[in-house]
Each structure stands twice: as C-alpha cells, then as structure tokens.
Protein backbone atom coordinates (compact mmCIF):
# COMPACT_ATOMS: atom_id res chain seq x y z
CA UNK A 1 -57.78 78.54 38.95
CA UNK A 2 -56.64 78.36 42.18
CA UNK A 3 -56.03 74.57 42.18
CA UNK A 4 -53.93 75.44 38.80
CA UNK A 5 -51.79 77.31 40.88
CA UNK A 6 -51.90 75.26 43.68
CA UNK A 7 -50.79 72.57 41.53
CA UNK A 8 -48.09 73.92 39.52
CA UNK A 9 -46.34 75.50 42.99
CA UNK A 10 -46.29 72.31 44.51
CA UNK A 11 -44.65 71.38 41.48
CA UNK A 12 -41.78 73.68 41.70
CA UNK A 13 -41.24 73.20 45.32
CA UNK A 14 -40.93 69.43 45.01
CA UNK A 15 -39.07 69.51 41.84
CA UNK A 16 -41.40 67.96 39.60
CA UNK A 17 -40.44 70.33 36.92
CA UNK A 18 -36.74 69.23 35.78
CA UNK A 19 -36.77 69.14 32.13
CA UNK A 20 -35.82 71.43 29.34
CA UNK A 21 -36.76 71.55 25.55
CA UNK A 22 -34.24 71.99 23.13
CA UNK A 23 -34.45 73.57 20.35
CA UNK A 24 -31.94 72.92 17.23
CA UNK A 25 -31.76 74.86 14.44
CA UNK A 26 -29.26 74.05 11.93
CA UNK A 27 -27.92 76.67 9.24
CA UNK A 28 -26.19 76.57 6.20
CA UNK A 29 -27.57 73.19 4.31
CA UNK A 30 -26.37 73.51 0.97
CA UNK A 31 -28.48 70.84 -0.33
CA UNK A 32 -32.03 68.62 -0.49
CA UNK A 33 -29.86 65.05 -0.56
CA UNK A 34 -29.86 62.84 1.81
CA UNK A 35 -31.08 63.44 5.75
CA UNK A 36 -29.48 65.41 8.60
CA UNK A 37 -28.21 63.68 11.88
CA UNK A 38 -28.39 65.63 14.96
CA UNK A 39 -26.73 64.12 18.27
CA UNK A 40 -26.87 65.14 21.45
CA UNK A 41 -24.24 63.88 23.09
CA UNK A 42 -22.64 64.65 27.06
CA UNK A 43 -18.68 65.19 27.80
CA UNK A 44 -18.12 61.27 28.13
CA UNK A 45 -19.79 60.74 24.79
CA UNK A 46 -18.44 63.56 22.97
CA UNK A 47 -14.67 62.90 24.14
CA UNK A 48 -15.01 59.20 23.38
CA UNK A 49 -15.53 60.02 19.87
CA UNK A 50 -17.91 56.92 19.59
CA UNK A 51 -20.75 57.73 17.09
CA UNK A 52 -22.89 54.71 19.28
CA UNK A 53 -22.53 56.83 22.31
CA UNK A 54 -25.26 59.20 21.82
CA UNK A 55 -27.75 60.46 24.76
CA UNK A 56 -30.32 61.11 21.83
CA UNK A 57 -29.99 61.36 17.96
CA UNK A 58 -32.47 62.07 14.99
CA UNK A 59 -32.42 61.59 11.46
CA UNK A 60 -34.56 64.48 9.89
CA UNK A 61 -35.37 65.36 6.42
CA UNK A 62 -33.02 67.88 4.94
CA UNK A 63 -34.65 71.31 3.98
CA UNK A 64 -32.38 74.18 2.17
CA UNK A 65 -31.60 76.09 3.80
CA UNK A 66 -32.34 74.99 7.63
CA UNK A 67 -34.29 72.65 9.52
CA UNK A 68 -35.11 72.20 13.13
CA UNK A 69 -35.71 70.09 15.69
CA UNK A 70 -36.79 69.95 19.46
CA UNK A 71 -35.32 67.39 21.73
CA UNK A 72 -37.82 67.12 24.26
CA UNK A 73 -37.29 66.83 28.64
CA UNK A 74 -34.23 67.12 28.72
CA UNK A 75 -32.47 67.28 32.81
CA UNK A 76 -30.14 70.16 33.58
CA UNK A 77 -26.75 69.61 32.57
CA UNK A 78 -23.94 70.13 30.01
CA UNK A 79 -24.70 69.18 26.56
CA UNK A 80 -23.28 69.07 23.05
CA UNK A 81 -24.61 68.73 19.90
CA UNK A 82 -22.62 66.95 16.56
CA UNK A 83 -24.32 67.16 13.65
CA UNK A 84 -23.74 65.93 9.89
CA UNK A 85 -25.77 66.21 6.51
CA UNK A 86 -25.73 62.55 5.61
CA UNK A 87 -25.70 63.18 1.43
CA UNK A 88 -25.98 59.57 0.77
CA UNK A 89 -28.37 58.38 3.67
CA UNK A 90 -25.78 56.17 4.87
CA UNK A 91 -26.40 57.27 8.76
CA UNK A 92 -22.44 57.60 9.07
CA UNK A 93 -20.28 60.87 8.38
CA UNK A 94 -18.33 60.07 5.73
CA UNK A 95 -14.59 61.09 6.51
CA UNK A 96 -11.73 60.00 4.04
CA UNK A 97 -8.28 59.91 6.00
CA UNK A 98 -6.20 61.42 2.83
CA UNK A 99 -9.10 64.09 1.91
CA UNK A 100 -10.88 64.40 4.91
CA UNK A 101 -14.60 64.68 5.28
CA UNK A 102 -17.01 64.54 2.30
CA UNK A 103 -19.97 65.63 4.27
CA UNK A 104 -21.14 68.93 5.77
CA UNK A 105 -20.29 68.95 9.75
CA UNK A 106 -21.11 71.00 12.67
CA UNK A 107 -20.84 71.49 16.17
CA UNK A 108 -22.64 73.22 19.09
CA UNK A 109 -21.30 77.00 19.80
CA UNK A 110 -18.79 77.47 17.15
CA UNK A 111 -18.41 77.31 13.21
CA UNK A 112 -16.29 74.64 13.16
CA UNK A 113 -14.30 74.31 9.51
CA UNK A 114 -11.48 72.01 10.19
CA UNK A 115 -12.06 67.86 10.65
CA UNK A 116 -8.55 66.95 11.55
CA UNK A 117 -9.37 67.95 15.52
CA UNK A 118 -12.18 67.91 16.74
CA UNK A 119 -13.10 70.63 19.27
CA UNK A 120 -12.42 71.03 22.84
CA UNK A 121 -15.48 69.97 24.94
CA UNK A 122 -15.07 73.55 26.69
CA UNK A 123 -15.73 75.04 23.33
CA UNK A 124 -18.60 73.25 22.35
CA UNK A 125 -20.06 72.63 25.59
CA UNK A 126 -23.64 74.25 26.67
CA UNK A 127 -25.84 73.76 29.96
CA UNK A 128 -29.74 73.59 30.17
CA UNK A 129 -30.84 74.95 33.82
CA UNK A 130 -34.08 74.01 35.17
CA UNK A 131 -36.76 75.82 33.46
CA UNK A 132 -38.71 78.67 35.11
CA UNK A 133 -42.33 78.76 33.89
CA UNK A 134 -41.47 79.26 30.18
CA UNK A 135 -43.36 77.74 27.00
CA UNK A 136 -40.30 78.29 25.18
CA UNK A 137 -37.66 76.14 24.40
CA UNK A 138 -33.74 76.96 24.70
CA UNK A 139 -32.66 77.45 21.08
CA UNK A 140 -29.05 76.62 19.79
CA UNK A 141 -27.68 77.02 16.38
CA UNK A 142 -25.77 74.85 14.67
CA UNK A 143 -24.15 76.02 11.27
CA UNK A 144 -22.06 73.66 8.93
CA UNK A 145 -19.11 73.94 7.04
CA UNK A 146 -19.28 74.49 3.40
C-alpha cells in the first residue's frame, strides 16, 4: 500500500497526471437514422469553421433519445464540442444555403437553434483542469435543435 501511495504522489508532484476524461452526453435525438458525429474541436479549429480541423471526432450509433461518449486523456485546456445527427450517414452536416440545415445540430454550453451564425467561441467554450484523484469523468451536455 504504501508503494501505491508512494507511487501515485510522485505522480502528482512530477506531473505525470495531465489528462482528463470527457464525458459527452447528447440530448434530444429525435430519431434511430443514421449516426451521430461528435467533434471536439479547440478555438483555432472551431473559428476556422473547417470540418477537417478536428482535435478528435467519433461517429457513434444513434440511440433515441441520447447517447454518450467519453473522449479519453485529454490535457487541460479550452475545448468545444460541435455535434450533428448525420440522418443519411453521409459524415457531413447537411446545410442547404436557401433552407438552411436539414440535420439536427448542437453545440457545447448552449441550445443553439439558429444555423445562420454560428456561436461565439466565448459562448461555447469550456476548460478541462488537471484532474485531482477522481474516477470520474467531466460531463458536458450537448442538446440539439429540433
């Protein structure tokens, strides 16, 4: 036990634990078509608008009315998360430019309903701190637009 200990404090004190889990849970899923895409994305990323700047995405199967999934060692910093229920398993969101998007949408932090802007980082933004001793994971919700 006492090496455990040992162990684990030398850990902290040379900062040998720097990751976080993260949690995702997203709400509202109206339907069992197609896949969800969940990206986690930083403030370069998410301001760029570039779906092939990602930090990390998955594709998961779509569950009404939620599904979840934990991003895993992640270091401390300021995240985002974009996320889409892909109806037709294309792996794009589908966005029309004279009826705007065709596919249920969310962001990180807020219920976001319109596509035309997309949110300011500041609003959407989250940070992961270096864990303290914790088996759990930081949880964020994500709930999409009808």
């Amino acid at each position: 036990m006492k090496k455990i200990v040992g162990w684990l404090v030398a850990g902290l004190m040379t900062g040998a634990v720097q990751a976080a889990d993260l949690r995702v849970n997203v709400e509202n899923l109206q339907s069992d078509k197609g896949k969800v895409i969940i990206k986690l994305v930083n403030r370069h990323m998410y301001e760029a608008e570039d779906d092939a700047a990602v930090l990390q995405s998955r594709i998961i199967a779509t569950r009404v009315p939620a599904v979840s999934y934990t991003f895993r060692e992640l270091p401390p910093g300021e995240y985002a998360l974009q996320v889409v229920h892909d109806l037709n398993s294309n792996h794009e969101f589908d966005y029309n430019v004279f009826t705007g998007p065709s596919e249920p949408f969310g962001v990180s932090r807020i219920r976001w309903a319109e596509a035309d802007n997309l949110p300011d980082w500041q609003q959407v933004k989250f940070t992961l701190n270096e864990p303290v001793f914790t088996a759990k994971p930081v949880t964020m919700t994500v709930t999409l637009n009808e």
